[in-house]
Protein backbone atom coordinates (compact mmCIF):
# COMPACT_ATOMS: atom_id res chain seq x y z
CA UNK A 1 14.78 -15.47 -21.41
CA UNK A 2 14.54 -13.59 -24.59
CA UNK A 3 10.86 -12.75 -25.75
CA UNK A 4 9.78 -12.67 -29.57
CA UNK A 5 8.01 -15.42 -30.44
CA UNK A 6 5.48 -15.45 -32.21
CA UNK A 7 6.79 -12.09 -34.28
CA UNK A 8 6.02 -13.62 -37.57
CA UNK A 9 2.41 -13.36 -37.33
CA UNK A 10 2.45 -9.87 -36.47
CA UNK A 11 4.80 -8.94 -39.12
CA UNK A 12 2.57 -10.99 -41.37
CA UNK A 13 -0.34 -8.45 -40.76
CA UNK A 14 1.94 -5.01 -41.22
CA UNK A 15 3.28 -6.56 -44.73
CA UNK A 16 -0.43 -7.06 -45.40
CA UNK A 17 -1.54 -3.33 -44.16
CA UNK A 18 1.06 -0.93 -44.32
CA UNK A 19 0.76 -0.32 -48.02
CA UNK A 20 -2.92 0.45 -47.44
CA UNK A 21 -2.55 2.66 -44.54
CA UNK A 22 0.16 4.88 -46.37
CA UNK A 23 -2.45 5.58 -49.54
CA UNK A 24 -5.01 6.30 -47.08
CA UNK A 25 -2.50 8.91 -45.03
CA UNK A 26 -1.89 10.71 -48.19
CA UNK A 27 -5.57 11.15 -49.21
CA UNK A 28 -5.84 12.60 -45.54
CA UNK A 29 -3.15 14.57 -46.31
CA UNK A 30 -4.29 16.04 -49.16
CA UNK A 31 -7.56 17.20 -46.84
CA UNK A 32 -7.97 20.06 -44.16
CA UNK A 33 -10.25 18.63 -42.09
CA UNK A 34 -9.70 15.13 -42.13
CA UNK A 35 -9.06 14.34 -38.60
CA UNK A 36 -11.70 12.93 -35.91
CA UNK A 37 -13.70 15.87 -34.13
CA UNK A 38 -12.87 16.04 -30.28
CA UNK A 39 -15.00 17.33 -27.20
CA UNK A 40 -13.38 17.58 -23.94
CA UNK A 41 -15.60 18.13 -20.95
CA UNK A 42 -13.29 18.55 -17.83
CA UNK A 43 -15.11 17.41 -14.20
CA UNK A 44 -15.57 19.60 -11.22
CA UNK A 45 -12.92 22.96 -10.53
CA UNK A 46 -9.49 21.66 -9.77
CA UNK A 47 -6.20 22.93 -9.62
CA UNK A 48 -4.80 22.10 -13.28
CA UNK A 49 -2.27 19.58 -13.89
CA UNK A 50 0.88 19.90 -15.65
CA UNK A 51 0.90 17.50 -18.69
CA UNK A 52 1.48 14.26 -19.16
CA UNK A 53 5.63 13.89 -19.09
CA UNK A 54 6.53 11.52 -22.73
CA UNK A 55 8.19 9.14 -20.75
CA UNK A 56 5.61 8.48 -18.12
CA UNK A 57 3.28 4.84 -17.98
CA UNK A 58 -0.10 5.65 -19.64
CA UNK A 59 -2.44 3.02 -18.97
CA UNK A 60 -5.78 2.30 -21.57
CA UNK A 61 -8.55 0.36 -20.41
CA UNK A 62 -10.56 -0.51 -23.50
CA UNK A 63 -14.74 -0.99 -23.35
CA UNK A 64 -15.36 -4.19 -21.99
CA UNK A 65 -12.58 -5.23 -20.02
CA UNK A 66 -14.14 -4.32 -16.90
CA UNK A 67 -12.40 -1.22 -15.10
CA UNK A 68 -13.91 -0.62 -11.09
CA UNK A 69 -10.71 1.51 -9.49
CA UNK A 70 -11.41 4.50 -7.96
CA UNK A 71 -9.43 7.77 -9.40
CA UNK A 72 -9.36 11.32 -9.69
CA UNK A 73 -11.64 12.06 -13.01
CA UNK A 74 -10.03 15.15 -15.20
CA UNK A 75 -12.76 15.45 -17.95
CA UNK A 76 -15.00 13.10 -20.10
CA UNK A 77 -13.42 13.06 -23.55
CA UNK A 78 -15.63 12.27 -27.32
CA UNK A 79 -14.33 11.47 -30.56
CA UNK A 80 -16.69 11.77 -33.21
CA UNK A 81 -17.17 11.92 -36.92
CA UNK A 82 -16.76 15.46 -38.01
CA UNK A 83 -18.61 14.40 -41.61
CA UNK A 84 -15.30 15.48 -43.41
CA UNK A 85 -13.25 11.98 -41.32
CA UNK A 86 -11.05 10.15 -44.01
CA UNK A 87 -8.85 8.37 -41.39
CA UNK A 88 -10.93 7.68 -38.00
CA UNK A 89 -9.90 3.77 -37.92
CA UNK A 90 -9.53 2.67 -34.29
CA UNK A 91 -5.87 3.00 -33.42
CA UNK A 92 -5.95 6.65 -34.55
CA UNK A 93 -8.97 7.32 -32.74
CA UNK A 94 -7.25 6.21 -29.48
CA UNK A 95 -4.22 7.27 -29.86
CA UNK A 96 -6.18 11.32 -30.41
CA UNK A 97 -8.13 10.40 -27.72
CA UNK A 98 -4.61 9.13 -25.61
CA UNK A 99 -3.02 12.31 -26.73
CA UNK A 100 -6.11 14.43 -24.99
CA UNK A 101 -6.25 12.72 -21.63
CA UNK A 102 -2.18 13.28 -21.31
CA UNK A 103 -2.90 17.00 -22.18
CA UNK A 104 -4.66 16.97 -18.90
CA UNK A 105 -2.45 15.32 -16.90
CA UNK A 106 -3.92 11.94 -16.92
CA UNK A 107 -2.06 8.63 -17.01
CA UNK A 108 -5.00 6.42 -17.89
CA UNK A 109 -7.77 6.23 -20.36
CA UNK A 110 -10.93 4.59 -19.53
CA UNK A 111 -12.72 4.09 -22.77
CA UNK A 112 -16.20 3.30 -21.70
CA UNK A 113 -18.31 3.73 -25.45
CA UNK A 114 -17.50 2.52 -29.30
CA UNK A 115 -19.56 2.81 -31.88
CA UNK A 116 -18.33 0.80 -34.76
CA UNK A 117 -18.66 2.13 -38.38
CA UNK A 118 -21.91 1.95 -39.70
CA UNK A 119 -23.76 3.55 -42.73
CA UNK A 120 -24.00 6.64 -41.23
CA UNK A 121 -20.28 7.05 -40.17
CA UNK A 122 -17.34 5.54 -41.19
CA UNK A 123 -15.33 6.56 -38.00
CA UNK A 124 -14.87 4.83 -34.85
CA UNK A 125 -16.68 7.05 -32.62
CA UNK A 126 -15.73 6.73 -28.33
CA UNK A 127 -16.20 8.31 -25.43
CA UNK A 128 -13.60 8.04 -22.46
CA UNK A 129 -12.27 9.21 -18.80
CA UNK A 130 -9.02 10.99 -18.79
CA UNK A 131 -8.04 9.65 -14.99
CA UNK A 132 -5.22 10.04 -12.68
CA UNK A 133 -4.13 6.69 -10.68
CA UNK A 134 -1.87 6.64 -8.07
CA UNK A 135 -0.53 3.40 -9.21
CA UNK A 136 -0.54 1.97 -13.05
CA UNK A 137 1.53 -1.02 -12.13
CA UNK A 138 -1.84 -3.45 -11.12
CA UNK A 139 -3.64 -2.76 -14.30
CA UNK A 140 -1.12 -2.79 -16.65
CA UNK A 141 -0.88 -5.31 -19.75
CA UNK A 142 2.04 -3.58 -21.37
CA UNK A 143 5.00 -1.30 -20.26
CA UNK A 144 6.58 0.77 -23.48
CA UNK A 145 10.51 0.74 -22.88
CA UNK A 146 11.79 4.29 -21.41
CA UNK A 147 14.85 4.81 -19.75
CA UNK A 148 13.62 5.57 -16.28
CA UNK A 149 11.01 3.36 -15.88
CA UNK A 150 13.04 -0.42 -14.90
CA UNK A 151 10.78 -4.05 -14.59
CA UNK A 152 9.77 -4.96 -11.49
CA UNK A 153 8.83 -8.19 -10.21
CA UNK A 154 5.21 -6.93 -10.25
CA UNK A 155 5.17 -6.43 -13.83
CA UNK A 156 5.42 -10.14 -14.56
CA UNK A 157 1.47 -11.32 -14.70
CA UNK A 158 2.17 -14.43 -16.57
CA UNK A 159 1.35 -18.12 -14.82
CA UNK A 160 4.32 -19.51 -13.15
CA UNK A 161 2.76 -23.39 -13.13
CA UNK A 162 4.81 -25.59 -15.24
CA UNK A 163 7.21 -23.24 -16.58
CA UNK A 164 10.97 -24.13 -17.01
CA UNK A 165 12.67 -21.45 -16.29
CA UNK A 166 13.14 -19.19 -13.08
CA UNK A 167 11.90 -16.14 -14.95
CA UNK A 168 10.70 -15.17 -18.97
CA UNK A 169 10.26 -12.05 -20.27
CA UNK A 170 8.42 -11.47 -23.89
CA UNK A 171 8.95 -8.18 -25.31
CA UNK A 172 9.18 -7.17 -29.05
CA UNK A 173 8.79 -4.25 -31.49
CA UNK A 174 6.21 -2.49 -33.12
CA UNK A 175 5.76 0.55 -35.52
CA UNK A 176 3.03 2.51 -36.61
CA UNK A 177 2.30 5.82 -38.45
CA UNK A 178 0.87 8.62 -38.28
CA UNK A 179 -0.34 11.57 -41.02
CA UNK A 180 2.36 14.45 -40.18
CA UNK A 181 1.76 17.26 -43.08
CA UNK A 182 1.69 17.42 -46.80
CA UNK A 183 3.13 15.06 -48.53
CA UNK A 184 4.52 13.03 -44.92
CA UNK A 185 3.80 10.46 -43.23
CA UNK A 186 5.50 9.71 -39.87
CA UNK A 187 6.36 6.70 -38.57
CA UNK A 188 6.87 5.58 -34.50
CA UNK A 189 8.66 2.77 -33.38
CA UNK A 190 8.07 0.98 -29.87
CA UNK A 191 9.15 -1.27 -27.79
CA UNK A 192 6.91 -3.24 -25.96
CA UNK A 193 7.25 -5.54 -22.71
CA UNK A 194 3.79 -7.91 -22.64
CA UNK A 195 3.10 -8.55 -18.69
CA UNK A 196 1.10 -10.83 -19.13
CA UNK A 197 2.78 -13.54 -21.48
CA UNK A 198 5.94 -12.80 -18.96
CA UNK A 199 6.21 -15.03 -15.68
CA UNK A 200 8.68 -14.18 -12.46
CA UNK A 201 9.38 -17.18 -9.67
CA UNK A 202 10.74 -15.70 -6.52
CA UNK A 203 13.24 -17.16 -5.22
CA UNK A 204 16.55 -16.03 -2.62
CA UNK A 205 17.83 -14.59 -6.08
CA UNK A 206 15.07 -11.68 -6.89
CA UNK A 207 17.41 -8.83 -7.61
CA UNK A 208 19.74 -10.87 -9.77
CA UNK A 209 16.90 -12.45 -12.20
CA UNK A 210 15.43 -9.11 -12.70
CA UNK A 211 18.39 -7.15 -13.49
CA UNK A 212 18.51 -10.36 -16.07
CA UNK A 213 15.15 -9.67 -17.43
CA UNK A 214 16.18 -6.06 -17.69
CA UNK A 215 18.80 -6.68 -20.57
CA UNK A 216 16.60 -8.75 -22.49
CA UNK A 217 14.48 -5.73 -22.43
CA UNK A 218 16.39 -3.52 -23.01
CA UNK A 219 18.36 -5.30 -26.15
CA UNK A 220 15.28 -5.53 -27.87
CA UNK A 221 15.60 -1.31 -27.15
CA UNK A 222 18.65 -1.75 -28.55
CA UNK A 223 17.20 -3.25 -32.13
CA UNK A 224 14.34 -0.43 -31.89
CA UNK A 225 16.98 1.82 -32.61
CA UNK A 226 18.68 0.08 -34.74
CA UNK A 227 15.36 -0.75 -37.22
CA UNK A 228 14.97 3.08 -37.10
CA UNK A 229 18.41 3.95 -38.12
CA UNK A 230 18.25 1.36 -40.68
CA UNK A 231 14.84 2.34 -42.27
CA UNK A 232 15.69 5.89 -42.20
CA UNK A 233 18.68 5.61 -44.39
CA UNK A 234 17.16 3.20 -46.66
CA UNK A 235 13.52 3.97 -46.97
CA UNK A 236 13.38 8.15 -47.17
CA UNK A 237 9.93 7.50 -49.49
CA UNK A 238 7.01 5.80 -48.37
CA UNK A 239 7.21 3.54 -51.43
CA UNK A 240 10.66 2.38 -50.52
CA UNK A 241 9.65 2.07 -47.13
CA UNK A 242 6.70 -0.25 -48.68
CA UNK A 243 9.31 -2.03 -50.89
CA UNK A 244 11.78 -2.64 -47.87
CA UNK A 245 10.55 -2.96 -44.04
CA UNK A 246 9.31 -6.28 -44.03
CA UNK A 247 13.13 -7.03 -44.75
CA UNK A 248 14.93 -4.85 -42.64
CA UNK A 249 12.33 -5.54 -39.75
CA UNK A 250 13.32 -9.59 -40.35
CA UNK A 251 17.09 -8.60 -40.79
CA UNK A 252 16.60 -6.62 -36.95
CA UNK A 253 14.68 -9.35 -35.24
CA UNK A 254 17.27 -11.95 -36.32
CA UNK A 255 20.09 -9.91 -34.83
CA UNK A 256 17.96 -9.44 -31.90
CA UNK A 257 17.40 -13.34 -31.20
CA UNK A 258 20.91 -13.70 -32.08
CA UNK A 259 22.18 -11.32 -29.43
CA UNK A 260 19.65 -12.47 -26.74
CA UNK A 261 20.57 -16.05 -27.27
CA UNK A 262 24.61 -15.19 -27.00
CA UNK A 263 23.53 -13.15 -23.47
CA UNK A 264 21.70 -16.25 -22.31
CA UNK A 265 24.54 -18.49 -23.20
CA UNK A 266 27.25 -16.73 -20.96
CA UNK A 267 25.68 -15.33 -18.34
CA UNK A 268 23.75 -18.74 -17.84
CA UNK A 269 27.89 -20.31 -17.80
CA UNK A 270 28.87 -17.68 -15.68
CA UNK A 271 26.64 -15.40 -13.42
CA UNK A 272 29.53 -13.21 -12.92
CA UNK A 273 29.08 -11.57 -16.12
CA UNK A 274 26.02 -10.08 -16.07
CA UNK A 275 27.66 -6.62 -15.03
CA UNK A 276 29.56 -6.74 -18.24
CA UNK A 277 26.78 -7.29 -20.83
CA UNK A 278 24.91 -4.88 -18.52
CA UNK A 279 27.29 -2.46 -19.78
CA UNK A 280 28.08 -3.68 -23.23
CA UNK A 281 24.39 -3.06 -23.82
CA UNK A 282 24.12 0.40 -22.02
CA UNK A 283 27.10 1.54 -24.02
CA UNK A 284 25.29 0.52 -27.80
CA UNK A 285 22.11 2.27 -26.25
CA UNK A 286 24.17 5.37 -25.91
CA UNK A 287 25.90 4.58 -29.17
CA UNK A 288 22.37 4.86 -30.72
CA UNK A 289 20.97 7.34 -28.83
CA UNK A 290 20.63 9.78 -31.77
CA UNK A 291 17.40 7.25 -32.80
CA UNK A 292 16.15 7.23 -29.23
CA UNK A 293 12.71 8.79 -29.98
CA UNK A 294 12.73 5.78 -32.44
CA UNK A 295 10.35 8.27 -34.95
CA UNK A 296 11.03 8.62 -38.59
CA UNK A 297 9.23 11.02 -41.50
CA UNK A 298 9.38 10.37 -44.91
CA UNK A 299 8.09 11.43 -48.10
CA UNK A 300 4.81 10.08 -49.48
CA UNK A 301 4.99 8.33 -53.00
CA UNK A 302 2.03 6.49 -55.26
């Protein structure tokens, strides 16, 4: 079952923030030391560990959601205010902190102290465990698309009780930014499968339901792409990209719910042609594999 409900709401809140964010990147911009301070303090002597590969799971376990799992600790890591911070809000405090615990080899982030904002600091201040876990797959809430890593049965967290279908999956598409240089702003797409608002019922036909789920994912991949491809040839500034997202991200979630809906409709007529749409799909990823990294730059405009 195709997964984007509820989509309007969140595209609601980027019409309402993007502008903002983009004004604030370019007064960070225009700054040297704008960015979050970090400490890293690694744990006992250990052989070192390559780095985090792009395109393996990365769990975060955010303060107060409860984390008891034993792992292999690879250093204690602090953001703090520097006193020169512009842009500290939470999301890019995690995502330096994220980028940290990779460098180390870690897959997860246990972020175990925030301090909020406060008259002091405007920064989100945290402190966190860069771990390695043997196994992601029991904590996770979300799995980011990537080519090698497929759904598993596992992955589906959701309740099964009165549901209507043999299996759902909800997965959708985000974008953020991030400051990049003088006068750019860079912007990342993603595509996101949500575990837990995604159910699974076994049955005799396991294999065959998940290699279903698997091209709803992965057309929403498919209109990842796309929304890059689409914003980078009509938004190069960031005031065009201000001016035109909210459509083009509408115009791409359309064709998505289109598209899932048509899968749906034949394969639920006739099983037999899953292998085809398997395909059909496979070949537009490849088709659009020049926007795989789904990342964009553009030029910063008041």
């Amino acid at each position: 079952m195709p997964g984007l409900a509820g989509k309007p709401a969140a595209l609601n809140y980027l019409s309402i923030s993007f502008m903002q964010r983009i004004l604030m990147a370019v007064l960070c911009l225009s700054m040297a030391a704008c960015a979050p301070g970090v400490k890293i303090q690694s744990g006992a002597p250990r052989p070192q560990l390559a780095p985090l590969a792009t395109q393996e799971p990365f769990l975060v376990i955010k303060e107060g959601e409860g984390f008891n799992v034993q792992g292999e600790e690879l250093g204690d890591i602090q953001i703090k205010d520097t006193g020169f911070t512009l842009i500290c809000d939470y999301d890019k405090v995690e995502a330096l902190a994220v980028e940290r615990a990779k460098s180390l080899g870690a897959n997860t982030l246990w972020i175990y102290e925030h301090r909020l904002p406060s008259l002091r600091s405007t920064c989100h201040q945290i402190r966190a465990k860069a771990m390695r876990l043997p196994d992601l797959t029991p904590y996770e809430k979300e799995i980011v698309w990537t080519p090698a890593r497929r759904l598993q049965q596992a992955d589906f967290k959701g309740s099964i009780e009165n549901r209507p279908f043999q299996a759902a999956t909800s997965s959708s598409i985000r974008y953020r930014y991030r400051g990049q240089g003088l006068g750019k702003v860079r912007l990342q797409v993603e595509t996101y499968f949500d575990c837990r608002n995604s159910y699974f019922k076994p049955s005799a036909q396991n294999e065959q339901v998940l290699a279903h789920e698997q091209v709803h994912f992965d057309i929403v991949e498919l209109h990842a792409r796309l929304l890059t491809r689409l914003l980078q040839e009509q938004a190069p500034t960031s005031r065009e990209l201000e001016q035109r997202h909210e459509a083009v991200f509408r115009q791409v979630l359309t064709e998505c719910q289109t598209m899932q809906d048509a899968y749906d409709s034949e394969v639920y007529k006739d099983p037999g042609r899953l292998p085809l749409w398997q395909q059909k799909v496979a070949q537009q990823l490849t088709a659009l594999q020049p926007y795989a990294d789904k990342s964009l730059t553009v030029k910063t405009s008041l």
